[in-house]
Protein backbone atom coordinates (compact mmCIF):
# COMPACT_ATOMS: atom_id res chain seq x y z
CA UNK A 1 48.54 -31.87 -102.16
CA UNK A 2 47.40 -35.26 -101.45
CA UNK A 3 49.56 -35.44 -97.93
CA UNK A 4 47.69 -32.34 -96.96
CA UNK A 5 44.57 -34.09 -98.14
CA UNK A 6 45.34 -37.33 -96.12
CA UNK A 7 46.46 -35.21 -93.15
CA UNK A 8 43.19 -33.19 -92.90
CA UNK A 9 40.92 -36.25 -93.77
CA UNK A 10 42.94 -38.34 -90.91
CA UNK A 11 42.25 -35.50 -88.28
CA UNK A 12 39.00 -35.01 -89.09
CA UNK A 13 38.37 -38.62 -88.32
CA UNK A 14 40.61 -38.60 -85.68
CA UNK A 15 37.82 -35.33 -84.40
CA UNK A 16 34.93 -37.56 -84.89
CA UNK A 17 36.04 -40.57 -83.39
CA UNK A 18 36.87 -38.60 -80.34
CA UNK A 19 33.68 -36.94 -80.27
CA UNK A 20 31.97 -40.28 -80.58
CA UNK A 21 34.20 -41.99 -77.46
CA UNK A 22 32.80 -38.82 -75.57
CA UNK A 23 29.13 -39.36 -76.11
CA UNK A 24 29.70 -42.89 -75.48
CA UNK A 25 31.40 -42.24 -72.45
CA UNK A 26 28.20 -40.93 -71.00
CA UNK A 27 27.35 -41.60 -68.22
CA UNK A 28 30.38 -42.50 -66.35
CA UNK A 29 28.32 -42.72 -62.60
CA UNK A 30 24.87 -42.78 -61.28
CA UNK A 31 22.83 -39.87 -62.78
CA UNK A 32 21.13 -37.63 -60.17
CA UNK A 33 17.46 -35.76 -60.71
CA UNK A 34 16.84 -32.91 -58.60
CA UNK A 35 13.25 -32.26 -57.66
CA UNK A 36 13.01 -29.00 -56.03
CA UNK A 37 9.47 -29.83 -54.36
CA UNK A 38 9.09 -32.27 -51.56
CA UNK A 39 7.69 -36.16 -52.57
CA UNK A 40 4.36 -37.02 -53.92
CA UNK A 41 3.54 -34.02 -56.23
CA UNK A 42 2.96 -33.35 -59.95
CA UNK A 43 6.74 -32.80 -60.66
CA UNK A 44 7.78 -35.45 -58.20
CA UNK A 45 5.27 -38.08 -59.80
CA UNK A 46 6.73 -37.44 -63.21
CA UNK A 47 10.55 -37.34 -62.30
CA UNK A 48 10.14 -40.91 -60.08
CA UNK A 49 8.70 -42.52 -63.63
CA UNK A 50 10.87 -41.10 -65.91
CA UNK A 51 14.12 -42.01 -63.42
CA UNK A 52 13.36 -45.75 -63.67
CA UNK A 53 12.99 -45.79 -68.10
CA UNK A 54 15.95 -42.93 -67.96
CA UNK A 55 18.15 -45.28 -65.81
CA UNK A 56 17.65 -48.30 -68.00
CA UNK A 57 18.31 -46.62 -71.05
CA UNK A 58 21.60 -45.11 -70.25
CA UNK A 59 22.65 -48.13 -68.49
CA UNK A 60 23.55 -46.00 -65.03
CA UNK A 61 21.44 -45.86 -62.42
CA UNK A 62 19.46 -42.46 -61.96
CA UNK A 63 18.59 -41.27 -58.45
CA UNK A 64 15.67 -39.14 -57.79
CA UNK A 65 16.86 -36.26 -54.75
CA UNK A 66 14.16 -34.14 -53.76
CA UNK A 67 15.19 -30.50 -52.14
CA UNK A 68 12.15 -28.34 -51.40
CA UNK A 69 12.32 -25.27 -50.71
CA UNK A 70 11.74 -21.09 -51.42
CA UNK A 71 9.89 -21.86 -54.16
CA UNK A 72 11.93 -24.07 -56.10
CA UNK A 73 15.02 -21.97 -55.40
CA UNK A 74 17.00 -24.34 -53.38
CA UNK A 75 17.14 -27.41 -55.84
CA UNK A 76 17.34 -25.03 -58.35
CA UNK A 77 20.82 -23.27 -56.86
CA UNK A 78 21.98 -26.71 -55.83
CA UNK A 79 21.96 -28.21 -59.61
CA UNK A 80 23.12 -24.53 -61.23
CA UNK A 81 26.17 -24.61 -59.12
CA UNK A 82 26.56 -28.39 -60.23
CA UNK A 83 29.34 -29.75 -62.74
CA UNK A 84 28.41 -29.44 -65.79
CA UNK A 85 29.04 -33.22 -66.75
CA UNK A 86 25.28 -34.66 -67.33
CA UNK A 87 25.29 -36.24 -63.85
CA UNK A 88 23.54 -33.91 -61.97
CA UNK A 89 20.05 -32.50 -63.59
CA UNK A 90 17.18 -31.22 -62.79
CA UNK A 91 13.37 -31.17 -62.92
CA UNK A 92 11.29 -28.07 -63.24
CA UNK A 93 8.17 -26.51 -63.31
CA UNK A 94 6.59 -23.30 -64.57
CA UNK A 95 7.70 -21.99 -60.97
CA UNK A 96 11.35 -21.75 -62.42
CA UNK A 97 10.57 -18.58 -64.15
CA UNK A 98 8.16 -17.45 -61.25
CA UNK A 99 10.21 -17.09 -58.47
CA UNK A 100 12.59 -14.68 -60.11
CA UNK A 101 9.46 -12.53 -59.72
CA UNK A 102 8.60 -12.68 -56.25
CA UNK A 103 11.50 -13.20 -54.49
CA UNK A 104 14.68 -10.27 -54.14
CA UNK A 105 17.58 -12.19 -53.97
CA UNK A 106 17.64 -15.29 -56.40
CA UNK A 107 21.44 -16.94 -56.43
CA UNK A 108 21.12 -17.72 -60.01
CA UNK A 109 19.68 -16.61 -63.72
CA UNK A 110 16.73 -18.92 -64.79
CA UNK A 111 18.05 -18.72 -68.20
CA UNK A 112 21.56 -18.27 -67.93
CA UNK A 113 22.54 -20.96 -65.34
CA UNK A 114 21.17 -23.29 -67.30
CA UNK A 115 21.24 -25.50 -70.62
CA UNK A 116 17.54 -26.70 -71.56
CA UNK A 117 17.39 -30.74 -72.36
CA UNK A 118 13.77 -31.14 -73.20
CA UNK A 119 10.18 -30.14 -72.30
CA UNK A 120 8.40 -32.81 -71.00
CA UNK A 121 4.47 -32.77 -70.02
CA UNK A 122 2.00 -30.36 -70.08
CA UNK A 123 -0.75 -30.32 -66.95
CA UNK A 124 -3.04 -27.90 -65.61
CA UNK A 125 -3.75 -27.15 -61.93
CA UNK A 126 -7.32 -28.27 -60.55
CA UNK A 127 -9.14 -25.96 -58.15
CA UNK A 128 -10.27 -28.59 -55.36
CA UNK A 129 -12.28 -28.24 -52.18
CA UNK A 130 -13.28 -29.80 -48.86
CA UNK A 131 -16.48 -31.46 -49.42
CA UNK A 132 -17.52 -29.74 -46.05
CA UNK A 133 -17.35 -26.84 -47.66
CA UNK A 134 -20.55 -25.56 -48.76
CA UNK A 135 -19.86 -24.75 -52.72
CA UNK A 136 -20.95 -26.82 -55.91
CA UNK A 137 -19.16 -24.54 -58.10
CA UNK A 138 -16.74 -21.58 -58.59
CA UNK A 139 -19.47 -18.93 -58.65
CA UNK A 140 -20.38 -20.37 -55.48
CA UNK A 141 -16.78 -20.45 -54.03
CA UNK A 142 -16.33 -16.56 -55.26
CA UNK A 143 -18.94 -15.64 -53.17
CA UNK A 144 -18.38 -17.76 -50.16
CA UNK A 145 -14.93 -15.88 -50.11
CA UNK A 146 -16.30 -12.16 -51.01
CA UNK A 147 -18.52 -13.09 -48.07
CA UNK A 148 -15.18 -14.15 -45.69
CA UNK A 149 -12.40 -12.34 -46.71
CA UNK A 150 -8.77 -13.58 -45.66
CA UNK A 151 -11.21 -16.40 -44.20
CA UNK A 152 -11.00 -19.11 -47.11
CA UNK A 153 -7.91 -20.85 -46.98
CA UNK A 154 -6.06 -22.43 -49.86
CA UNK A 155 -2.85 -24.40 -49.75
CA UNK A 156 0.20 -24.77 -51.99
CA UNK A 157 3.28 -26.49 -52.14
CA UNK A 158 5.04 -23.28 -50.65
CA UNK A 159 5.74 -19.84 -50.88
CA UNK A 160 6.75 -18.65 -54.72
CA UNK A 161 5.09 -22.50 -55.94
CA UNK A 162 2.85 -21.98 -59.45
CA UNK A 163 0.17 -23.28 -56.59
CA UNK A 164 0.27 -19.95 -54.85
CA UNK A 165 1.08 -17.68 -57.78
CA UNK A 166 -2.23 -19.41 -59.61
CA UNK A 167 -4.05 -19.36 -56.83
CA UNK A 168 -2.84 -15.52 -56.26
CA UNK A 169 -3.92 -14.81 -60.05
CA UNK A 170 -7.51 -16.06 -59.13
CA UNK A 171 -7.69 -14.00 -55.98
CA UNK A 172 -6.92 -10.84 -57.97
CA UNK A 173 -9.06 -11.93 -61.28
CA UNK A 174 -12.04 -12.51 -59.31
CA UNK A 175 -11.63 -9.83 -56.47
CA UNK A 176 -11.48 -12.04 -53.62
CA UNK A 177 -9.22 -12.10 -50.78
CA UNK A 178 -7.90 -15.99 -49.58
CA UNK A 179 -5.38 -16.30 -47.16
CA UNK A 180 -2.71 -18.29 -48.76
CA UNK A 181 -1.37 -21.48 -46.68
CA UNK A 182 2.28 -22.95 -47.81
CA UNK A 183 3.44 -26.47 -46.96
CA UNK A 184 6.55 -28.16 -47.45
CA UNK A 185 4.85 -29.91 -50.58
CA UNK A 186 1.67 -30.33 -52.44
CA UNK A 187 1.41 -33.82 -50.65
CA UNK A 188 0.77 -32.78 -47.41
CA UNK A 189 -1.20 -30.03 -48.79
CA UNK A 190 -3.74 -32.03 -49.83
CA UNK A 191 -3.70 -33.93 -46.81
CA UNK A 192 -4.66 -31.49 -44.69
CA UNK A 193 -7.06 -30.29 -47.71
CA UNK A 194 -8.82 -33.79 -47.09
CA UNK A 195 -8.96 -33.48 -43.78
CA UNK A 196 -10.30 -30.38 -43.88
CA UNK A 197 -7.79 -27.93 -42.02
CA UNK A 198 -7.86 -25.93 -45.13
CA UNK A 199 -10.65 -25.27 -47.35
CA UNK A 200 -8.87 -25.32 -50.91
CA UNK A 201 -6.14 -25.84 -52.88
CA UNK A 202 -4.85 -25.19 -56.49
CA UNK A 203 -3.80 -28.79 -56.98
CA UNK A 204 -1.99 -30.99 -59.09
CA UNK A 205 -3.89 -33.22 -61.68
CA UNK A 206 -2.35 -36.55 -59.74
CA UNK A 207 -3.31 -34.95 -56.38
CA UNK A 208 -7.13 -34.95 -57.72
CA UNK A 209 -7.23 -38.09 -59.45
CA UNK A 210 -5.99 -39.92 -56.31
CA UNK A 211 -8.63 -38.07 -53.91
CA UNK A 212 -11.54 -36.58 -56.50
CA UNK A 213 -13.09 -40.26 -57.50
CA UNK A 214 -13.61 -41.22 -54.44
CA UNK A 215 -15.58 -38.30 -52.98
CA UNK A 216 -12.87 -37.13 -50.79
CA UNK A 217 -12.63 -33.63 -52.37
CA UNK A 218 -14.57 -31.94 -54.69
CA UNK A 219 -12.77 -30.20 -58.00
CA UNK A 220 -14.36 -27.11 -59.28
CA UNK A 221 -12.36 -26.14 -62.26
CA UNK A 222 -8.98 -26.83 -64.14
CA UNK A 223 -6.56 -24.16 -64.59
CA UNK A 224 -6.33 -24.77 -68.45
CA UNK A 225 -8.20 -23.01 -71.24
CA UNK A 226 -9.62 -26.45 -72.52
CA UNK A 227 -11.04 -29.13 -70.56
CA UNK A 228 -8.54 -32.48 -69.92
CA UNK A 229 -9.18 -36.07 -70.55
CA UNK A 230 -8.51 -37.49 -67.38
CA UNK A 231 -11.25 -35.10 -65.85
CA UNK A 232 -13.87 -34.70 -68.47
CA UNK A 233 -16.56 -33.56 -66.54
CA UNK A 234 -14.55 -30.94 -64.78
CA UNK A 235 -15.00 -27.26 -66.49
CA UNK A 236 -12.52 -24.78 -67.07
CA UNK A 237 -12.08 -21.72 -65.15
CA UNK A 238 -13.12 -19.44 -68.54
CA UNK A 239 -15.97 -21.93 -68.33
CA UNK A 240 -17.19 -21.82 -64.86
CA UNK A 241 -17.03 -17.87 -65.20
CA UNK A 242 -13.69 -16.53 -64.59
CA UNK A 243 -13.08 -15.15 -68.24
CA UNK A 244 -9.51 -14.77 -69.17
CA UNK A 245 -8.34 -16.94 -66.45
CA UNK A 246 -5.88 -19.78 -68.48
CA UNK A 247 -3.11 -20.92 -66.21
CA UNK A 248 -1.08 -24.42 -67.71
CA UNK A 249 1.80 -25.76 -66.01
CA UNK A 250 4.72 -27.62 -67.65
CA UNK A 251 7.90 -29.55 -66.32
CA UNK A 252 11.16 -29.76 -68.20
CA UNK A 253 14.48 -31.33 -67.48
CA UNK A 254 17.45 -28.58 -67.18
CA UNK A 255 21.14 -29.47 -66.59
CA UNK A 256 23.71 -26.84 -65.42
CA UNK A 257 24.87 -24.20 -67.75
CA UNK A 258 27.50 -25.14 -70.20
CA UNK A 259 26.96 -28.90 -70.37
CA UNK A 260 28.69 -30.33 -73.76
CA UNK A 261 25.89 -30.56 -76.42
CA UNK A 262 26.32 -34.31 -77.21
CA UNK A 263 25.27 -35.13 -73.40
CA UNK A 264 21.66 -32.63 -74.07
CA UNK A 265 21.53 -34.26 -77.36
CA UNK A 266 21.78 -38.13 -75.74
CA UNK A 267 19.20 -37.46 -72.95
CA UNK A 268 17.16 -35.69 -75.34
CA UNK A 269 17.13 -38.39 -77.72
CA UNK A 270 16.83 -40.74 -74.71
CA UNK A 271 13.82 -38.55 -73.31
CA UNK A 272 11.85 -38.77 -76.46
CA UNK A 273 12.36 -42.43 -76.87
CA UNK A 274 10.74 -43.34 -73.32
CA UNK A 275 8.10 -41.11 -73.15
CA UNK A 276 7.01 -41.65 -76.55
CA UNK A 277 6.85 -45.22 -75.65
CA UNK A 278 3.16 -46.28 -75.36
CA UNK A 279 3.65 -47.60 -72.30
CA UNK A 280 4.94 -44.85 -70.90
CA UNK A 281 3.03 -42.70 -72.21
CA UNK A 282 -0.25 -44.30 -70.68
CA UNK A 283 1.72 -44.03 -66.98
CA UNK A 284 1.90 -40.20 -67.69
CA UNK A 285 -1.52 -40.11 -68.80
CA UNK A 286 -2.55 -42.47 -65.67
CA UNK A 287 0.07 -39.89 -63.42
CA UNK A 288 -2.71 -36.76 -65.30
CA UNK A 289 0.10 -34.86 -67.51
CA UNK A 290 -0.24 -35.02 -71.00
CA UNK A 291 3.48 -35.27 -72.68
CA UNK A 292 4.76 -32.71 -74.34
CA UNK A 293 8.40 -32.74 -75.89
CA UNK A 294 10.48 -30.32 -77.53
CA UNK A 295 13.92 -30.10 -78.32
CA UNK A 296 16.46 -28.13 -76.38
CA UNK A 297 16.32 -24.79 -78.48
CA UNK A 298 12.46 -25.01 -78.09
CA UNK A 299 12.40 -25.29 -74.93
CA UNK A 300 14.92 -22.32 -74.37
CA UNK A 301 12.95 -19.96 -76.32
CA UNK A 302 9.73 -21.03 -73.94
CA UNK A 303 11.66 -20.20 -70.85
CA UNK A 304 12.18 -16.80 -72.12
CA UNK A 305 8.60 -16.25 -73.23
CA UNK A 306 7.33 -17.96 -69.62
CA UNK A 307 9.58 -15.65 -67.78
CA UNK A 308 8.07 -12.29 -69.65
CA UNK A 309 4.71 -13.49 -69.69
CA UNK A 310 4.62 -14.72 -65.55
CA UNK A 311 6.44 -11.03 -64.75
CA UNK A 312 3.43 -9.15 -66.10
CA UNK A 313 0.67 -11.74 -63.89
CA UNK A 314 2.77 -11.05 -60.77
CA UNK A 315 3.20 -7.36 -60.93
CA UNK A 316 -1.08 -7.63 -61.87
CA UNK A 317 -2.04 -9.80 -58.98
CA UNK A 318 0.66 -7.97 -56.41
CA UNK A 319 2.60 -10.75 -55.21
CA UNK A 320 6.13 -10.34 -53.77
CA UNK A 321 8.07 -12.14 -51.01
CA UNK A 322 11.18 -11.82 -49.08
């Protein structure tokens, strides 16, 4: 009895230690990021800070790769089809469980292709405007549209981006007809916002703290149902008269379906550690996201909840894409 004892104490060490070489193990080779937006918005922003602290805490350097594209579809495929090792993850935003909406053919399962590491910041979109435009408000912008339909431009980051869905879900919630505008990314969005080849744009909060201060657009409303810190004098759309409209964004870090659960629990752990850091957590608040961490489960059952919830607002406001 006590050589059976021995025997089954001895493998379950042997079990642990193993288990313990593994997570130590991690990572082996430079850690990739996907961004599947182009450089210099929200979700780039946050990925480029979190890369450096995430790179110095595993002791691997982590490269940020951005692939744009079909509404976040291409990074997206690119990191599903991945290894499932912890070296390749990605970055996403509330777009993830859009585009499964609007487009026919998506190459993967939002859910399924994909193991959840943590949530990461919360951020609203900001309804900016051209100075040259001739508005002081959303009322004002309603009307200036109902008065010039499919005349009002607003840009995005791209077809299938939470930019155009949010700024489809105004459209239809206020009864006015804008004629959408995608770029390649929310950067050179709002530079053609500021130089006023568009009218509007359903912006990131970094995109309107770098241009709003200094006069070069105008923001009208956040897309949140309470007001943010970084823009205190900026209503809400509920506020400035759109009732019902509430329309957060969050990003999240994903790695490919079936990675082993002591690499999500490491950069988990690892995640929470940086961003909780005070330091770090001014640089998000400075970047305009507020953090917002979960653990992997949580973050799972969100993506499901997201993925109803975004279905019903794009059947309502009619958008669908090839």
């Amino acid at each position: 009895m006590k050589n059976i004892l021995s025997i089954i104490c001895t493998a379950a060490a042997l079990t642990l230690t193993h288990g313990q070489v593994l997570a130590q193990a991690y990572p082996t080779k430079p850690v990739k990021i996907v961004v599947p937006f182009g450089p210099g918005g929200f979700t780039d922003v946050v990925a480029r800070i979190l890369g450096v602290k995430l790179g110095e805490s595993l002791g691997q350097s982590v490269v940020i790769e951005n692939k744009p594209g079909a509404g976040s579809m291409i990074g997206s495929d690119f990191v599903a089809k991945a290894a499932p090792d912890g070296h390749t993850l990605l970055i996403v935003s509330s777009t993830h469980v859009i585009s499964p909406w609007i487009y026919k053919n998506v190459p993967y399962d939002p859910i399924k292709s994909f193991t959840p590491v943590s949530k990461l910041v919360d951020s609203p979109y900001v309804l900016l405007t051209n100075p040259k435009v001739p508005v002081k408000n959303v009322q004002e912008f309603i009307a200036l549209a109902k008065a010039n339909p499919d005349k009002v431009h607003f840009a995005s980051s791209g077809n299938g981006s939470a930019q155009h869905l949010i700024g489809g879900l105004f459209a239809s919630m206020t009864k006015t007809q804008l004629k959408h505008v995608p770029y390649r990314s929310s950067n050179l969005a709002s530079t053609d916002l500021v130089a006023g080849v568009v009218e509007s744009s359903f912006a990131g909060v970094p995109n309107a703290l770098s241009q709003v201060p200094n006069g070069r657009l105008n923001a009208l409303a956040v897309t949140s149902a309470k007001r943010i810190p970084q823009l205190p004098n900026v209503p809400t759309m509920q506020e400035a008269g759109v009732p019902g409209y509430d329309a957060p964004n969050w990003l999240a870090m994903l790695a490919p379906a079936g990675t082993p659960a002591h690499i999500v629990t490491r950069l988990n752990s690892e995640i929470a550690k940086i961003m909780n850091n005070p330091e770090n957590h001014k640089a998000m608040f400075d970047a305009g996201v507020e953090v917002s961490l979960s653990t992997p489960e949580a973050m799972s059952q969100l993506m499901v909840s997201e993925l109803d919830k975004w279905g019903k607002v794009v059947k309502e406001a009619g958008i669908r894409l090839e």
